[in-house]
C-alpha atoms as a PDB file:
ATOM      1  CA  UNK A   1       2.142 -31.023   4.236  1.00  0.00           C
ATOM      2  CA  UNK A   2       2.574 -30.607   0.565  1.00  0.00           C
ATOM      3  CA  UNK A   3       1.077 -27.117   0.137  1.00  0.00           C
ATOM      4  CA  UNK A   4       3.208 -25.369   3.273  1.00  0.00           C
ATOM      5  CA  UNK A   5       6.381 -27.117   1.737  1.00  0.00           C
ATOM      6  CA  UNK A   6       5.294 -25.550  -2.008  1.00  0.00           C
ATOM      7  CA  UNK A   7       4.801 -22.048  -0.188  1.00  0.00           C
ATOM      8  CA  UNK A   8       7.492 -22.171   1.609  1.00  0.00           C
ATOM      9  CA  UNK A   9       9.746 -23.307  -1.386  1.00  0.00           C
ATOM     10  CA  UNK A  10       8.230 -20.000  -3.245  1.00  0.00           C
ATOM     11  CA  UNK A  11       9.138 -18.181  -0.568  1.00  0.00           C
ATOM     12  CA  UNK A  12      13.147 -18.920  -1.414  1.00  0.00           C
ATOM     13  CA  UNK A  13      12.786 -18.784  -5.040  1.00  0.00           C
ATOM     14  CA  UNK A  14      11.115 -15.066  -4.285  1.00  0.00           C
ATOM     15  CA  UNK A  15      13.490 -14.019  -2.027  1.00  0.00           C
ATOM     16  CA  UNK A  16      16.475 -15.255  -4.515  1.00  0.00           C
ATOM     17  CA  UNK A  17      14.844 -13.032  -7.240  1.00  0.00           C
ATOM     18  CA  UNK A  18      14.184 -10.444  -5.634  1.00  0.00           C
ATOM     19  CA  UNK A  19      17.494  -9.933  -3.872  1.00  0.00           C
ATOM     20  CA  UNK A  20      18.725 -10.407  -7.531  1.00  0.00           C
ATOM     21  CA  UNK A  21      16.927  -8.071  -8.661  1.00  0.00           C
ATOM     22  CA  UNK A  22      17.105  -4.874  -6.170  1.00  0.00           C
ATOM     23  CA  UNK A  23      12.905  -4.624  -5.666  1.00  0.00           C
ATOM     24  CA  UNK A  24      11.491  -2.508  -3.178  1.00  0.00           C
ATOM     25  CA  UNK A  25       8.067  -4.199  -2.001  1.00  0.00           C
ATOM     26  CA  UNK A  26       5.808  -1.331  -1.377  1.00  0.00           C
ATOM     27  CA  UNK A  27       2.511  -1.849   0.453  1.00  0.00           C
ATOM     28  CA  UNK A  28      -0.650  -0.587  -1.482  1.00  0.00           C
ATOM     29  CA  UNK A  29      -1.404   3.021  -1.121  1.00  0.00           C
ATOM     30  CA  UNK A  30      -4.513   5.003  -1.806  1.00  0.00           C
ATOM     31  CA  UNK A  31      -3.870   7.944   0.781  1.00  0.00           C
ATOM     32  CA  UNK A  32      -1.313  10.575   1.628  1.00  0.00           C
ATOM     33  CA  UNK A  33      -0.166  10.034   4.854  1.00  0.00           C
ATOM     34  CA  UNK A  34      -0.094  13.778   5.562  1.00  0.00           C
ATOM     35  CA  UNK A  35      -3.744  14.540   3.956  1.00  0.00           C
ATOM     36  CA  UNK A  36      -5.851  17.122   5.806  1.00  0.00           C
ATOM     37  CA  UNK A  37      -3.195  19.101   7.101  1.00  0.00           C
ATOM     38  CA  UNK A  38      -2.955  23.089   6.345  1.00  0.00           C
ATOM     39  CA  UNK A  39       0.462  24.625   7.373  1.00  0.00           C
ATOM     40  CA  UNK A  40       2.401  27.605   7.772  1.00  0.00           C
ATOM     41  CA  UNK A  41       5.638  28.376   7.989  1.00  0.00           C
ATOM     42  CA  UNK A  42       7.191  29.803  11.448  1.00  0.00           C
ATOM     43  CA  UNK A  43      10.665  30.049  12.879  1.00  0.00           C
ATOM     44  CA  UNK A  44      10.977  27.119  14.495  1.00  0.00           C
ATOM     45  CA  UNK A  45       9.317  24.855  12.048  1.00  0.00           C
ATOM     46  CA  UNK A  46       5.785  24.278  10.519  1.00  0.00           C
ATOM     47  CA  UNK A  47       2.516  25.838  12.199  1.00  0.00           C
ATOM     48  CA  UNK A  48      -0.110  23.882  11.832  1.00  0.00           C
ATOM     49  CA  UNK A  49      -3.148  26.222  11.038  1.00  0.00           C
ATOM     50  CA  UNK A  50      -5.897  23.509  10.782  1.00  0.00           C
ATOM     51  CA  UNK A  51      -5.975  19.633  10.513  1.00  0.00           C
ATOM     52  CA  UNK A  52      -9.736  17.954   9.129  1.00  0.00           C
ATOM     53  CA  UNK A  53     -11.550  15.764  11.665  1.00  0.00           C
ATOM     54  CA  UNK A  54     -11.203  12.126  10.554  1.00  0.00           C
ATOM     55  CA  UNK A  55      -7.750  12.827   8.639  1.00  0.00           C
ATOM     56  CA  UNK A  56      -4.650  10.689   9.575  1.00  0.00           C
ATOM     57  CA  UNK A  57      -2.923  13.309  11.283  1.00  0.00           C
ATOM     58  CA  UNK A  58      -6.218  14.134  13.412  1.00  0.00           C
ATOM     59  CA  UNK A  59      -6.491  10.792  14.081  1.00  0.00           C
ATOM     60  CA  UNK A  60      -2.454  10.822  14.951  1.00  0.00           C
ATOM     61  CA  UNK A  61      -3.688  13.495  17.947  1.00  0.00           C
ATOM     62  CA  UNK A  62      -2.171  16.545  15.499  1.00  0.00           C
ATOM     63  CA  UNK A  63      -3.958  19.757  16.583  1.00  0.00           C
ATOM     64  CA  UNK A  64      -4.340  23.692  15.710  1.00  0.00           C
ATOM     65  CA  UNK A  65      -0.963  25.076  16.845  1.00  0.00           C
ATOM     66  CA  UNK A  66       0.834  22.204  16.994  1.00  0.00           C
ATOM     67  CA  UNK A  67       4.230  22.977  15.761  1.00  0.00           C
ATOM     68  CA  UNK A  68       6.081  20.145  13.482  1.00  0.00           C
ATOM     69  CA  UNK A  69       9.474  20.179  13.996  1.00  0.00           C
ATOM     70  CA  UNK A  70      10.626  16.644  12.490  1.00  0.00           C
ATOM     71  CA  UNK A  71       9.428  13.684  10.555  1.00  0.00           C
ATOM     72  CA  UNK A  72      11.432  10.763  11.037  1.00  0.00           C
ATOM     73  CA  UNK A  73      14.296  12.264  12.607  1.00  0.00           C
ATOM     74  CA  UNK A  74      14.381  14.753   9.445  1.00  0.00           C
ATOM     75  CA  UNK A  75      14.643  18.551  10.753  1.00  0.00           C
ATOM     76  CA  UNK A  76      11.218  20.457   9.156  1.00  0.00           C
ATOM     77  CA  UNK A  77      12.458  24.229   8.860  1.00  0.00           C
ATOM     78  CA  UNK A  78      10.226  25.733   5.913  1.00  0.00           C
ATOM     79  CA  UNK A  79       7.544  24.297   3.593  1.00  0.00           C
ATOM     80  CA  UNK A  80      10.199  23.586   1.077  1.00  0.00           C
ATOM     81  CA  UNK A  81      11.393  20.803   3.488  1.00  0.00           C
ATOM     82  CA  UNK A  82       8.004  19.443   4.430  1.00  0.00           C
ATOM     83  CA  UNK A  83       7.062  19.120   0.287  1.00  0.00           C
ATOM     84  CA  UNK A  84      10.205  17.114  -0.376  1.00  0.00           C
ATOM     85  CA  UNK A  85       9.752  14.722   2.718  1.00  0.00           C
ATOM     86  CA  UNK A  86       6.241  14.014   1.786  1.00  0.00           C
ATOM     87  CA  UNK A  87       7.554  13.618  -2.009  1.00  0.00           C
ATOM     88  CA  UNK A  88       9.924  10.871  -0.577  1.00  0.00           C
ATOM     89  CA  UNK A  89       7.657   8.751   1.530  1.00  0.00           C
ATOM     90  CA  UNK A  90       4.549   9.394  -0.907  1.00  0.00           C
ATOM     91  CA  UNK A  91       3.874   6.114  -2.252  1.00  0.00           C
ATOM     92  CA  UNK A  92       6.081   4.368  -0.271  1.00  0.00           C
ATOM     93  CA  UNK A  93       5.450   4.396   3.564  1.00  0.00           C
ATOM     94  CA  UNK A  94       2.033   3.841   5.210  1.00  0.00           C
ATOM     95  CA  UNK A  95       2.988   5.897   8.928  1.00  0.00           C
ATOM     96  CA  UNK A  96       5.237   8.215   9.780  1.00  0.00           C
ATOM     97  CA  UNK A  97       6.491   9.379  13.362  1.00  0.00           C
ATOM     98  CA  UNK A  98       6.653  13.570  13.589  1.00  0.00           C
ATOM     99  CA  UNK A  99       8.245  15.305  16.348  1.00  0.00           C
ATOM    100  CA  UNK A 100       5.632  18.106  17.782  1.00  0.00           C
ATOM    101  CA  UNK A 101       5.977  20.894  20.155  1.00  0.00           C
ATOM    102  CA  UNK A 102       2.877  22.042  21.847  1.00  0.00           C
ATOM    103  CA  UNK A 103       2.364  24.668  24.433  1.00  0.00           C
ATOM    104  CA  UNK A 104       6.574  24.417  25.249  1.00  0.00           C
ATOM    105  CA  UNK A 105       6.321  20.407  25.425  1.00  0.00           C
ATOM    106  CA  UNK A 106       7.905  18.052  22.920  1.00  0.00           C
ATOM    107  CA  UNK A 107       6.235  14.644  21.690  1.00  0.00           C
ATOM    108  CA  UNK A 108       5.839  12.473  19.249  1.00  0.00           C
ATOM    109  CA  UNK A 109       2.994  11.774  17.219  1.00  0.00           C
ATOM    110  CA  UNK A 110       2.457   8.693  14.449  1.00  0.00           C
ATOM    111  CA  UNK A 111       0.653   8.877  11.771  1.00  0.00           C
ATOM    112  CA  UNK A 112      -0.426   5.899  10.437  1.00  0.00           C
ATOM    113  CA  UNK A 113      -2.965   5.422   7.073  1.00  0.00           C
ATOM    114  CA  UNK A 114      -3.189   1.578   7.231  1.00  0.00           C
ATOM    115  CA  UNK A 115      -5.982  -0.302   8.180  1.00  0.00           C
ATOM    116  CA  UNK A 116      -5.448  -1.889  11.418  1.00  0.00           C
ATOM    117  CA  UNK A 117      -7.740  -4.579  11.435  1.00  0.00           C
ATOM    118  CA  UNK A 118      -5.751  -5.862   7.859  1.00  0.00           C
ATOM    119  CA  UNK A 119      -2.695  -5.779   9.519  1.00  0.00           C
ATOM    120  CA  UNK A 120      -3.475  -7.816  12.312  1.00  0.00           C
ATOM    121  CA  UNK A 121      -5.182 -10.371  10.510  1.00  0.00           C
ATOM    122  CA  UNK A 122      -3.143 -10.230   7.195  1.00  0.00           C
ATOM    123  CA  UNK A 123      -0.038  -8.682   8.136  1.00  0.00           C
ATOM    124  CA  UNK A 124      -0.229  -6.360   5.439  1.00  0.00           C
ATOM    125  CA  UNK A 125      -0.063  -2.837   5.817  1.00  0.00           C
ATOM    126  CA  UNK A 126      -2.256  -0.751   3.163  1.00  0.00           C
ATOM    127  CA  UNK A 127      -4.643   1.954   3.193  1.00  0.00           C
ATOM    128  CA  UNK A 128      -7.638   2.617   5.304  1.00  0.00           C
ATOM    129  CA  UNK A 129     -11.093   2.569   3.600  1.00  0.00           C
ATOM    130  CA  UNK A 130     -12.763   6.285   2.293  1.00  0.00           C
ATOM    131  CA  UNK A 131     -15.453   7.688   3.630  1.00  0.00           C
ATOM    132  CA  UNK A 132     -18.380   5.465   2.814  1.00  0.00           C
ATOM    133  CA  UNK A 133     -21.323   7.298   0.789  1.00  0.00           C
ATOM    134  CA  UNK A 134     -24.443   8.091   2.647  1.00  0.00           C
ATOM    135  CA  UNK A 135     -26.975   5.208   3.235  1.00  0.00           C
ATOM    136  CA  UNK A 136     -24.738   2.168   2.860  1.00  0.00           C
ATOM    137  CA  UNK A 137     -22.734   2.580   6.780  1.00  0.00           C
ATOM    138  CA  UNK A 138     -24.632  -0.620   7.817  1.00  0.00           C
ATOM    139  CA  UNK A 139     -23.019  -2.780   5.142  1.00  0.00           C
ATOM    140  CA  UNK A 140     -19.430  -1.524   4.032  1.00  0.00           C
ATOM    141  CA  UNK A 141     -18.316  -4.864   3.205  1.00  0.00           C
ATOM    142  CA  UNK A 142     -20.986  -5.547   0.604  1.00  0.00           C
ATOM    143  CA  UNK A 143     -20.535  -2.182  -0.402  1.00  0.00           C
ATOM    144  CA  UNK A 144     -16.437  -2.886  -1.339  1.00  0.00           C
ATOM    145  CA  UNK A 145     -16.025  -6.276  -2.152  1.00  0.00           C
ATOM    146  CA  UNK A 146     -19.471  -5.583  -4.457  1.00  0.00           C
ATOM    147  CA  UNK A 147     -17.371  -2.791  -6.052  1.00  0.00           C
ATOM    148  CA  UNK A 148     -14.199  -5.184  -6.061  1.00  0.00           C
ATOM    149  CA  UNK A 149     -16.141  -7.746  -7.671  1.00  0.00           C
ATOM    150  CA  UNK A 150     -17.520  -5.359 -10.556  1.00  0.00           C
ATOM    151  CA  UNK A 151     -13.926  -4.030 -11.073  1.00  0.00           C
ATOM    152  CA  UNK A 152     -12.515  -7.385 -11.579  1.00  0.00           C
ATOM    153  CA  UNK A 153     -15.374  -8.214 -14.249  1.00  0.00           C
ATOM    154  CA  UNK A 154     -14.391  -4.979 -15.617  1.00  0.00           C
ATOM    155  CA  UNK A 155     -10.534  -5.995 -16.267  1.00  0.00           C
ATOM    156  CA  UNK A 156     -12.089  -9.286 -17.799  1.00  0.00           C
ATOM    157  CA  UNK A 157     -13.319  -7.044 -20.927  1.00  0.00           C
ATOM    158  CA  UNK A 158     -10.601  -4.051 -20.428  1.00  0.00           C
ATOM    159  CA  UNK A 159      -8.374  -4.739 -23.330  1.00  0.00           C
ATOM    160  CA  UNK A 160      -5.514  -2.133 -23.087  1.00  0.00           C
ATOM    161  CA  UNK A 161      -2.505  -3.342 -20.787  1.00  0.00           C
ATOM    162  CA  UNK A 162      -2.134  -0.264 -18.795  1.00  0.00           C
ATOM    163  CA  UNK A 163      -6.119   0.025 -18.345  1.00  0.00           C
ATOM    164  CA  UNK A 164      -6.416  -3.703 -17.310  1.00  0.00           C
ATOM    165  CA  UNK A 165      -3.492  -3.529 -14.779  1.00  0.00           C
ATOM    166  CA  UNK A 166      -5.214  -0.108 -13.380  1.00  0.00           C
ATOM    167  CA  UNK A 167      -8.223  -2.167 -13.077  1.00  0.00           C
ATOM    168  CA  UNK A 168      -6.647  -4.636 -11.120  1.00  0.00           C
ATOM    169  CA  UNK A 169      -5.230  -2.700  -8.522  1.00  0.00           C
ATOM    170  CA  UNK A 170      -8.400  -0.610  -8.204  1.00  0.00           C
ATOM    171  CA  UNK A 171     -10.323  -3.816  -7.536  1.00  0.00           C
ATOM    172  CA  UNK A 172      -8.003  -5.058  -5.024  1.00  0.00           C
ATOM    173  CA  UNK A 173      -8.069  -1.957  -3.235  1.00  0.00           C
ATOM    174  CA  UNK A 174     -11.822  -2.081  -2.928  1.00  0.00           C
ATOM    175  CA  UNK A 175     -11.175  -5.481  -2.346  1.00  0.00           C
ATOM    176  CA  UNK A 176      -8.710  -4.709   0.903  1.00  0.00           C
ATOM    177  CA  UNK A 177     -11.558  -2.169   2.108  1.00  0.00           C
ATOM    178  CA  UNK A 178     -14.290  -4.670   2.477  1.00  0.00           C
ATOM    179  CA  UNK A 179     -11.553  -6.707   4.546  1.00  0.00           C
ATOM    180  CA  UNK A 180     -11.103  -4.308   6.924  1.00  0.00           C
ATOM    181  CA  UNK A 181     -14.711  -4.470   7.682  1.00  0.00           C
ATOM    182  CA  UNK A 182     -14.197  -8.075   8.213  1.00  0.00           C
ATOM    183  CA  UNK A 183     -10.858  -8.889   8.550  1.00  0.00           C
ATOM    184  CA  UNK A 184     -11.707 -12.897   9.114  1.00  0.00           C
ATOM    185  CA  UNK A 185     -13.154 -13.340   5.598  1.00  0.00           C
ATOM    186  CA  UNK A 186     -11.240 -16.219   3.877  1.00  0.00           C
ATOM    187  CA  UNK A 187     -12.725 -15.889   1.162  1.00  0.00           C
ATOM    188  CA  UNK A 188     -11.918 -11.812   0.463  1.00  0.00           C
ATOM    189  CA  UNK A 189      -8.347 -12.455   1.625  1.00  0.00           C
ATOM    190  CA  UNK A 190      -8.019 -15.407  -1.498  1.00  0.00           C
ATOM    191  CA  UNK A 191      -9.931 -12.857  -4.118  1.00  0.00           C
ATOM    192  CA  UNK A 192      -6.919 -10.426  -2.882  1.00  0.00           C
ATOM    193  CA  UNK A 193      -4.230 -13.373  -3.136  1.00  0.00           C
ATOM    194  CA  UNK A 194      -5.879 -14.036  -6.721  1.00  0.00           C
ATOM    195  CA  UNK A 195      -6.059 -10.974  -8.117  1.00  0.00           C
ATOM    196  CA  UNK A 196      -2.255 -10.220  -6.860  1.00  0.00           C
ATOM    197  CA  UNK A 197      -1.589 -13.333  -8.866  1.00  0.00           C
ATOM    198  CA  UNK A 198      -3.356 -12.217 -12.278  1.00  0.00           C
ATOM    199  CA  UNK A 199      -1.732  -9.215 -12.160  1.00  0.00           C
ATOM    200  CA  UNK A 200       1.470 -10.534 -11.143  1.00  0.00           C
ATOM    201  CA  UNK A 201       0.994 -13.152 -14.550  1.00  0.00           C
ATOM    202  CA  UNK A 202      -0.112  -9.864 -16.599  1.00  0.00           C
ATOM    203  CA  UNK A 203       3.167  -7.772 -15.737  1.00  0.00           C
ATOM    204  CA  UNK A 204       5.704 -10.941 -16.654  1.00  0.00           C
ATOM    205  CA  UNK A 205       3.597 -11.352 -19.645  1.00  0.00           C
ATOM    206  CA  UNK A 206       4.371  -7.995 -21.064  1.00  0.00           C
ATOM    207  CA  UNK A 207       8.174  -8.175 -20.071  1.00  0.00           C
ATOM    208  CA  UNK A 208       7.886  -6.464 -16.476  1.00  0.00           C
ATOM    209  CA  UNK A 209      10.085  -8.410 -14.171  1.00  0.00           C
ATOM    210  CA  UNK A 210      10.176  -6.778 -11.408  1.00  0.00           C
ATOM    211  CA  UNK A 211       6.479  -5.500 -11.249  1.00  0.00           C
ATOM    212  CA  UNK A 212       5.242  -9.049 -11.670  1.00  0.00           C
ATOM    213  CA  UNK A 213       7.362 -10.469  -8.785  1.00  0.00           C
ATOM    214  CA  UNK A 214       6.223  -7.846  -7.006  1.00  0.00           C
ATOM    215  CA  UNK A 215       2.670  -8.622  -7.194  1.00  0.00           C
ATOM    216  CA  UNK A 216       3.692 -12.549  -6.929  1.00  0.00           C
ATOM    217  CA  UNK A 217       5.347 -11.802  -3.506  1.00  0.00           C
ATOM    218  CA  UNK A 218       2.247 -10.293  -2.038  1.00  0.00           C
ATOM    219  CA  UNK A 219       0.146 -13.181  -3.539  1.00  0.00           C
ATOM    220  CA  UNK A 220       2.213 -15.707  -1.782  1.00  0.00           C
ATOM    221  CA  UNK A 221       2.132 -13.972   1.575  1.00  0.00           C
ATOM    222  CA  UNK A 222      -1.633 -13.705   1.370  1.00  0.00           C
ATOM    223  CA  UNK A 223      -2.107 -17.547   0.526  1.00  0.00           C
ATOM    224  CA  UNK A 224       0.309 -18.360   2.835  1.00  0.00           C
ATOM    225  CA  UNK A 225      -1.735 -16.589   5.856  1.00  0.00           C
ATOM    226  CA  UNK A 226      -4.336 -18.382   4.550  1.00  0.00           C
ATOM    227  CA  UNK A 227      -3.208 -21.895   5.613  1.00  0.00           C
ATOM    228  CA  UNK A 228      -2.745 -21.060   8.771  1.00  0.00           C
ATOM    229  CA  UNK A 229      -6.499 -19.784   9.159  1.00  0.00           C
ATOM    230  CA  UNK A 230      -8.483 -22.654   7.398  1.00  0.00           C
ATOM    231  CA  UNK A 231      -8.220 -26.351   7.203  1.00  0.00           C
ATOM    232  CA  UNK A 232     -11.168 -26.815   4.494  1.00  0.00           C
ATOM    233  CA  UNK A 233     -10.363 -29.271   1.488  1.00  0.00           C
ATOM    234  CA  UNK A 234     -11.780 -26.958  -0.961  1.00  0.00           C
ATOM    235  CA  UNK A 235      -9.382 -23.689  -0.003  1.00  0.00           C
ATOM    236  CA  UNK A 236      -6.481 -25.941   0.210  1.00  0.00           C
ATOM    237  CA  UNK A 237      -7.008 -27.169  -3.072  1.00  0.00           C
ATOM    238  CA  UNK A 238      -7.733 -23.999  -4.255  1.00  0.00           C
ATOM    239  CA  UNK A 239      -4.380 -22.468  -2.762  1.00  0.00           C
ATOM    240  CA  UNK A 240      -2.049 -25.448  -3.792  1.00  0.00           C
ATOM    241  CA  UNK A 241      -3.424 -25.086  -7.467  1.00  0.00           C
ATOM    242  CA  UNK A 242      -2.471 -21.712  -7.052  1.00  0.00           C
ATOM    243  CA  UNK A 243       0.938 -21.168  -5.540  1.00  0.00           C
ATOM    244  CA  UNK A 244       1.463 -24.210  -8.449  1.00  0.00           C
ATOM    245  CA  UNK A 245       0.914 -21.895 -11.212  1.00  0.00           C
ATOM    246  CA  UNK A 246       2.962 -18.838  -9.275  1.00  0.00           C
ATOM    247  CA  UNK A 247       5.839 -21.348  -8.685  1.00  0.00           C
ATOM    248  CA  UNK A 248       5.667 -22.151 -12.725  1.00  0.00           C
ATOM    249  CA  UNK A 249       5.850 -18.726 -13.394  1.00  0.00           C
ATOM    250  CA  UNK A 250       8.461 -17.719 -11.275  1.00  0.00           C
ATOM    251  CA  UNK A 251      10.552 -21.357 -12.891  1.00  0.00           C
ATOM    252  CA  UNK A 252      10.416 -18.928 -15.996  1.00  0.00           C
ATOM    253  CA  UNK A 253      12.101 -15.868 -14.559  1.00  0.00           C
ATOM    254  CA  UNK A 254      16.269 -15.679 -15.839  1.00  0.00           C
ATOM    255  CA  UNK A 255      17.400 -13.685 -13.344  1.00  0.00           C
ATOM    256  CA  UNK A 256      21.006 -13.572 -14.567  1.00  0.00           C
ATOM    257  CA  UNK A 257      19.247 -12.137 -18.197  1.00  0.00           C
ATOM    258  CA  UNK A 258      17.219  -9.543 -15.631  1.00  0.00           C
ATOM    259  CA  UNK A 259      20.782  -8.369 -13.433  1.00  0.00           C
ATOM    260  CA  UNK A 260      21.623  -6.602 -16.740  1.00  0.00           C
ATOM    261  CA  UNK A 261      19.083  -3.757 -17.188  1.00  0.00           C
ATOM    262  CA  UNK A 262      19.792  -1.211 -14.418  1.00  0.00           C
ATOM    263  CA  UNK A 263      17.098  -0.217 -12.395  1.00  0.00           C
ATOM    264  CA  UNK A 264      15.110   2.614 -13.368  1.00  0.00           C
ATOM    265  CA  UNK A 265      15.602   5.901 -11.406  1.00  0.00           C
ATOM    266  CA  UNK A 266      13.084   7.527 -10.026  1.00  0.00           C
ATOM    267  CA  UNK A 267      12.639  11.180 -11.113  1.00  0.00           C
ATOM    268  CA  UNK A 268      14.579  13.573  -8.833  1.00  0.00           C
ATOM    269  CA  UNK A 269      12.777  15.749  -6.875  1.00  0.00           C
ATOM    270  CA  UNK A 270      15.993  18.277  -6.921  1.00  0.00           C
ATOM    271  CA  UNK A 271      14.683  21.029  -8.570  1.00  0.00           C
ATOM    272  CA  UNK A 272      14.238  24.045  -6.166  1.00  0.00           C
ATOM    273  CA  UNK A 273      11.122  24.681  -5.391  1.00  0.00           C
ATOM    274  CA  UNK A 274      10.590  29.072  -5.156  1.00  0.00           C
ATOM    275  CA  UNK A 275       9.120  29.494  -1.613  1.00  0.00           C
ATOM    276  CA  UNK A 276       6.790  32.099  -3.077  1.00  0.00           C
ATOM    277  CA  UNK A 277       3.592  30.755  -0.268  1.00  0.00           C
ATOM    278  CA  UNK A 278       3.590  30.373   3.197  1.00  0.00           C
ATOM    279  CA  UNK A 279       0.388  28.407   3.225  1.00  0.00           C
ATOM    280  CA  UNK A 280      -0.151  25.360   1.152  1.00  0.00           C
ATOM    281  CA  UNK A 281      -3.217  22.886   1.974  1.00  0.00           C
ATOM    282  CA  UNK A 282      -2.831  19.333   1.800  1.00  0.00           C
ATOM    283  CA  UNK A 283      -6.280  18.019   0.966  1.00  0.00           C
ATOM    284  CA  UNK A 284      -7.681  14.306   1.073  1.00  0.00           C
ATOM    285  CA  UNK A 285      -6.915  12.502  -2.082  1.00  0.00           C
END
């Protein structure tokens, strides 16, 4: 069919560029993974001295005295350790597998902040949805995709780059939370794919490379999921015409000009941190 061979030919040319180009794809993220967690120090690793009902790591089985001796693999002897874990995987990683000791028995716990229904429809891991306000639990979809919806008008009059690309990603967020609630919508999934798309255009329009492809990759993967869920004319129109215009942008992309720049390091978290508390309180975002 002509649209699977024109997703799966954008498939190559993304891989090519972004192989070329040394990008990290990074899920979306709205939520520490280690939110809702108060700690202590102790001798044998971190105490934990409360954990909030309804936070990943309560939802992970994490309980009072529970003591955390390792997060993937990495030994956890002071708070120190714990801050510059969770500064590593912050914005990158959507679970994380600790190593526990309760009561004399080691085992391990997962915490995980994506939303599972998304990921087993979608195949894309990001973020659970918040807490809903009070009144609207009979109809979170409406509630999200209606705030989606107003965010992406929103970014129609936001003139500012940085404020309209902001605007974007909160609207697909909200966007993503109303899928969760139903994770068969078609139609949410292509408003996602879409608005990956804009902003992907929007990045490679101001010079951004490697954020544009970024948001291009996920906009692919979403259409492509897609056409294996509907056989309707209009969506396959709709997604042909689509992956089209990401194909023509990608076409545009020198990636020889692009191998040049080096990539941008991220700031160092090396600085030592004075271990002048033995509590610290990781709150919901």
């Amino acid at each position: 069919m002509k649209i699977e061979n024109s997703a799966i030919r954008l498939y190559f040319r993304f891989l090519i560029i972004t192989v070329s180009l040394g990008i990290f794809i990074s899920p979306a993220l709205a939520q520490s993974i280690f939110s809702g967690l108060i700690l202590s120090e102790k001798k044998d690793g971190l105490n934990i001295v409360d954990v909030q009902k309804g936070s990943p790591g309560f939802d992970a089985g994490l309980r009072i005295s529970d003591i955390i001796l390792e997060i993937d693999g990495k030994k956890i002897e002071s708070l120190n350790d714990y801050i510059r874990i969770s500064r590593e995987l912050r914005g990158k990683r959507v679970e994380a597998t600790l190593t526990v000791l309760r009561k004399g028995v080691l085992y391990e716990a997962v915490i995980r902040i994506y939303s599972i229904p998304v990921y087993q429809h979608w195949n894309q891991k990001v973020t659970k949805p918040k807490e809903l306000p009070r009144g609207l639990i009979n109809s979170p979809y409406e509630y999200w995709v209606g705030k989606g919806n107003r965010a992406l008008k929103k970014s129609e009059r936001t003139a500012p780059f940085k404020s309209k690309a902001e605007t974007y990603n909160e609207a697909i967020n909200y966007l993503y939370y109303g899928l969760h609630y139903q994770p068969e919508s078609i139609d949410t999934a292509l408003q996602i794919a879409k608005s990956y798309h804009e902003l992907g255009s929007l990045y490679l329009n101001k010079g951004n490379i490697k954020d544009g492809v970024k948001n291009y990759k996920n906009s692919i993967k979403l259409y492509t999921n897609c056409l294996k869920k509907t056989q309707k004319e209009d969506y396959l129109k709709l997604i042909l015409e689509n992956l089209q215009e990401i194909e023509e942008g990608l076409s545009k992309i020198d990636v020889d000009k692009e191998k040049l720049f080096s990539e941008t390091k991220k700031d160092s978290n090396n600085s030592p941190l004075k271990d002048t508390k033995h509590h610290m309180t990781i709150m919901a975002d």
